[in-house]
Protein backbone atom coordinates (compact mmCIF):
# COMPACT_ATOMS: atom_id res chain seq x y z
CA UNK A 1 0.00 0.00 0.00
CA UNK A 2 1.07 3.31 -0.59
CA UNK A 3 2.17 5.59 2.52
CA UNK A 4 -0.16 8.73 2.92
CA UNK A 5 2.02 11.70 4.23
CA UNK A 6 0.70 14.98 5.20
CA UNK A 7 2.08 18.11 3.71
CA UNK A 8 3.33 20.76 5.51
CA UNK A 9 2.96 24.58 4.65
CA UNK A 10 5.14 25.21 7.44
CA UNK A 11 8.07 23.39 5.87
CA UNK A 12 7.16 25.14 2.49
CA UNK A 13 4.84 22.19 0.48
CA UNK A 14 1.44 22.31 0.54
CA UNK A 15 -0.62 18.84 -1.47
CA UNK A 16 -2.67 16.30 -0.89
CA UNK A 17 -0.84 13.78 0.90
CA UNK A 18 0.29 11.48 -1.79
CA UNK A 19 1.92 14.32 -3.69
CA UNK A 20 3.87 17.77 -2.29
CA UNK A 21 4.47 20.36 -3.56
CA UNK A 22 6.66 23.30 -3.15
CA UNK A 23 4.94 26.29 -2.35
CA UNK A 24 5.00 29.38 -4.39
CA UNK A 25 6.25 32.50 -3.32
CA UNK A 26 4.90 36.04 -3.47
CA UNK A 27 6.28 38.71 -5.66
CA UNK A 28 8.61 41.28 -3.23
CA UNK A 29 5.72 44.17 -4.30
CA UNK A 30 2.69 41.43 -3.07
CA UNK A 31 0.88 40.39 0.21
CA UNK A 32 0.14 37.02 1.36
CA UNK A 33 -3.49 36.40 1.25
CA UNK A 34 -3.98 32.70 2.59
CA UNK A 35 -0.83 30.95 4.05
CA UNK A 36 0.74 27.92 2.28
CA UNK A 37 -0.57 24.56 3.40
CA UNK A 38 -4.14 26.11 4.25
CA UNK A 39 -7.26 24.06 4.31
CA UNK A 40 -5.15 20.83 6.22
CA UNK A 41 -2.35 21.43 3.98
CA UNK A 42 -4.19 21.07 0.85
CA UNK A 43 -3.35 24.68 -0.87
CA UNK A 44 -0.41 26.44 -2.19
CA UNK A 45 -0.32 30.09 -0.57
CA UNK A 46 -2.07 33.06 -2.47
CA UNK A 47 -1.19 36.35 -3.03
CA UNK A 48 -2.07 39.68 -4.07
CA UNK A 49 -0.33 42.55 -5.70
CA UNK A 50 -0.06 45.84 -3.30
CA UNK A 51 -1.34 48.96 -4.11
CA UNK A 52 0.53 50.52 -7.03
CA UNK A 53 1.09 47.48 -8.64
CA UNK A 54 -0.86 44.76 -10.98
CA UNK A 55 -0.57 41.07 -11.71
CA UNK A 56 -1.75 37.60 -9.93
CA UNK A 57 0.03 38.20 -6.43
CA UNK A 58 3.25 35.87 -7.67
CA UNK A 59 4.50 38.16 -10.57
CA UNK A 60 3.69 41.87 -9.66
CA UNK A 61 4.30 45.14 -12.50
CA UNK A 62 4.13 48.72 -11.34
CA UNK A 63 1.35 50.84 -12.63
CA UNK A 64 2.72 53.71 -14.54
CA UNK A 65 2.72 57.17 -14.21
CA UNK A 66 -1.09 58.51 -13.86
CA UNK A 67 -2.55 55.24 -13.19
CA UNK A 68 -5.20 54.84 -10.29
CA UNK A 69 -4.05 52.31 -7.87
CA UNK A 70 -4.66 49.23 -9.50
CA UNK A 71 -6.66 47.78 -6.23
CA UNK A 72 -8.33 51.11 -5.48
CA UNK A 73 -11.89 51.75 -5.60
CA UNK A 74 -12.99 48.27 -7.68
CA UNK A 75 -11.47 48.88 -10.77
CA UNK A 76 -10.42 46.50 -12.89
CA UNK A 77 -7.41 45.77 -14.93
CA UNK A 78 -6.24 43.72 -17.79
CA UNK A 79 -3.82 41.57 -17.66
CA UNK A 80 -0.74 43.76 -19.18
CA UNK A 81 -2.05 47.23 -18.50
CA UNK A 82 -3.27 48.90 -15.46
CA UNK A 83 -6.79 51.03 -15.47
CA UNK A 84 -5.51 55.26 -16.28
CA UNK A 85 -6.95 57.97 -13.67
CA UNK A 86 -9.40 60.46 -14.82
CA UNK A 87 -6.65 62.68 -15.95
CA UNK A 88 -5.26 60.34 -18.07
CA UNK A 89 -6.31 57.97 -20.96
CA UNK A 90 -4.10 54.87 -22.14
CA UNK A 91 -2.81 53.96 -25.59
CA UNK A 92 -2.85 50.48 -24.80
CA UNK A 93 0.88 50.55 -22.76
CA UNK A 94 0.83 53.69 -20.60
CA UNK A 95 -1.01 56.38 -19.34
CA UNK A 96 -0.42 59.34 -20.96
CA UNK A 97 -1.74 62.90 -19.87
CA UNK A 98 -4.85 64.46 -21.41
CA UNK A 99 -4.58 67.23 -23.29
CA UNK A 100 -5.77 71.13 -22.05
CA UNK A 101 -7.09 73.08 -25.48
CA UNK A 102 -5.78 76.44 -25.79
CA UNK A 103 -7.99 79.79 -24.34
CA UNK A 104 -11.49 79.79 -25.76
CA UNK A 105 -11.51 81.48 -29.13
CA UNK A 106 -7.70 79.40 -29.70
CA UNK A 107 -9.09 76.21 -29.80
CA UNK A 108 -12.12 74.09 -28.81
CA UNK A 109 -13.06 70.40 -28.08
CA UNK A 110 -14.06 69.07 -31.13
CA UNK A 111 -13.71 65.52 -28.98
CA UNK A 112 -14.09 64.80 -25.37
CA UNK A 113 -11.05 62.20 -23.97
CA UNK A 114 -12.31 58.95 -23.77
CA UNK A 115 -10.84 55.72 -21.48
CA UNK A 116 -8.58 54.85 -24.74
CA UNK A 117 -8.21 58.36 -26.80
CA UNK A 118 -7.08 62.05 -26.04
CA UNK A 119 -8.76 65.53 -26.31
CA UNK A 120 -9.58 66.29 -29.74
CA UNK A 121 -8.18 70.11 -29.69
CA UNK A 122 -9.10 72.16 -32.77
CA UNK A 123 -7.82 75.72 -33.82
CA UNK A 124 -11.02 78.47 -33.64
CA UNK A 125 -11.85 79.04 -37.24
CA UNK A 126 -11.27 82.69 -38.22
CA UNK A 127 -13.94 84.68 -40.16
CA UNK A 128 -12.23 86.33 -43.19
CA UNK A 129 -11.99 90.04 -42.73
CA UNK A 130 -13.07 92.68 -44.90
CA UNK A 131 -15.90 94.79 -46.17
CA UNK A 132 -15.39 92.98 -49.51
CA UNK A 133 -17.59 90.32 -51.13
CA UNK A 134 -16.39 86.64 -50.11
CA UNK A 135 -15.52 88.28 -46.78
CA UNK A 136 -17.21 86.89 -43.47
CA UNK A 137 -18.95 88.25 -40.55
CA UNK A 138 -19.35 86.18 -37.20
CA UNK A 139 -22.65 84.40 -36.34
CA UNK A 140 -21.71 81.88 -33.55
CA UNK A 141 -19.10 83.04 -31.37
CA UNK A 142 -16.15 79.73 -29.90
CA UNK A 143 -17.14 78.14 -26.85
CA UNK A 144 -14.75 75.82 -24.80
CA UNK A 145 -16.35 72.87 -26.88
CA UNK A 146 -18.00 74.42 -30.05
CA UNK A 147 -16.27 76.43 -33.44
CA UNK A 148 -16.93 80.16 -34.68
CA UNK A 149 -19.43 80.00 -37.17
CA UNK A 150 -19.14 82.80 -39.62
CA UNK A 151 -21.73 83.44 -42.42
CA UNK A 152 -20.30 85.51 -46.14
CA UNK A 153 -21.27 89.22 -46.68
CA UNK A 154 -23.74 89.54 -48.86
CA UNK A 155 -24.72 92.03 -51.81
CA UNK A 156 -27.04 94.74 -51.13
CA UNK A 157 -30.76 94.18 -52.04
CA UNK A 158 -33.45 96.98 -51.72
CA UNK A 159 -34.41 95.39 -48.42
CA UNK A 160 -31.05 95.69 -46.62
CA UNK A 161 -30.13 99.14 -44.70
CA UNK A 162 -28.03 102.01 -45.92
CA UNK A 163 -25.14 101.09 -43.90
CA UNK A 164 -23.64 97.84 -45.97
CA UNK A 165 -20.30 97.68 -44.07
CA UNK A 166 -20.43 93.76 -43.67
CA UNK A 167 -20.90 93.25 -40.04
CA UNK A 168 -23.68 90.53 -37.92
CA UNK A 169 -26.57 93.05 -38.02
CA UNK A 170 -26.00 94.30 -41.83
CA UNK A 171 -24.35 91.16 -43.38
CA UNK A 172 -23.88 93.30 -47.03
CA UNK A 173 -21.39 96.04 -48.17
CA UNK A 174 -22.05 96.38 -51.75
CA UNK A 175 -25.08 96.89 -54.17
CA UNK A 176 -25.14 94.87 -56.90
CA UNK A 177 -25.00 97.00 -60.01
CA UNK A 178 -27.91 99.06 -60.92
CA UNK A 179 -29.14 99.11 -57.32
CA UNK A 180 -28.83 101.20 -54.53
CA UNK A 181 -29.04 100.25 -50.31
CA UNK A 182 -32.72 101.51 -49.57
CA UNK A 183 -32.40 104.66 -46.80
């Protein structure tokens, strides 16, 4: 008959009596979770990566720069990568910082950050100056997440006031020829 031994987590194997084991260690950045030889000897130790780090508990990685804590507040994490903070977004092997658009009327968000992309930062479109037709007066003024929006000068039609510099409340200059800005 075969002999039956019991394994001890004490002397570093854990098993179930007809076969030890060795028991495995924890990473140096990891915590011991259940001891080795637990449930009558029966189970290898297990671990858990500490704050700051990610992994199974017996190979631990740091987080990078800008990650949240890869145990903190139930957030998961893959298996290569840890989860960025909210001021940061991840292109699939760091954290990187999100981007801060210029001063409204520089640029606007054309594109919120997202988990896996950056700020979409866009230069304010510029209305083209002038009192000339093709030039542009301004409709829309930027916002922190919207464009200018500029609309063309018009000609003058017998409906539009005297005054036809091109400007948001007389978008003309001009008269076409043969007509005249009505008084």
């Amino acid at each position: 008959a075969d002999a039956v031994c019991a394994c001890s987590g004490a002397a570093g194997y854990f098993g179930d009596g007809a076969t030890c084991s060795l028991c495995t260690d924890c990473d140096a950045n990891a915590s011991e979770v259940t001891a080795c030889g637990a449930n009558n000897g029966v189970d290898d130790r297990t671990c858990s990566c500490d704050a700051g780090f990610y992994g199974d508990g017996y190979t631990c990685t740091p987080c990078h720069d800008l990650c949240d804590s890869c145990t903190s507040g139930g957030r998961q994490h893959g298996a290569d990568t840890c989860v960025c903070s909210d001021i940061a977004w991840s292109d699939g092997t760091r954290c990187n910082p999100i981007t801060e658009c210029a001063a409204v009327g520089v640029e606007y968000e054309a594109a919120p950050p997202t988990p896996t992309s950056d700020r979409d930062c866009q230069t304010v479109t510029e209305c083209v100056p002038g009192n000339d037709f093709g030039s542009e007066y301004e409709t829309q003024a930027p916002t922190a997440t919207s464009d200018r929006e500029c609309n063309g000068c018009a000609w003058c039609t017998a409906v539009q006031p005297r005054d036809c510099h091109c400007t948001g409340a007389t978008p003309c200059q001009h008269t076409q020829p043969g007509e005249e800005c009505s008084e």
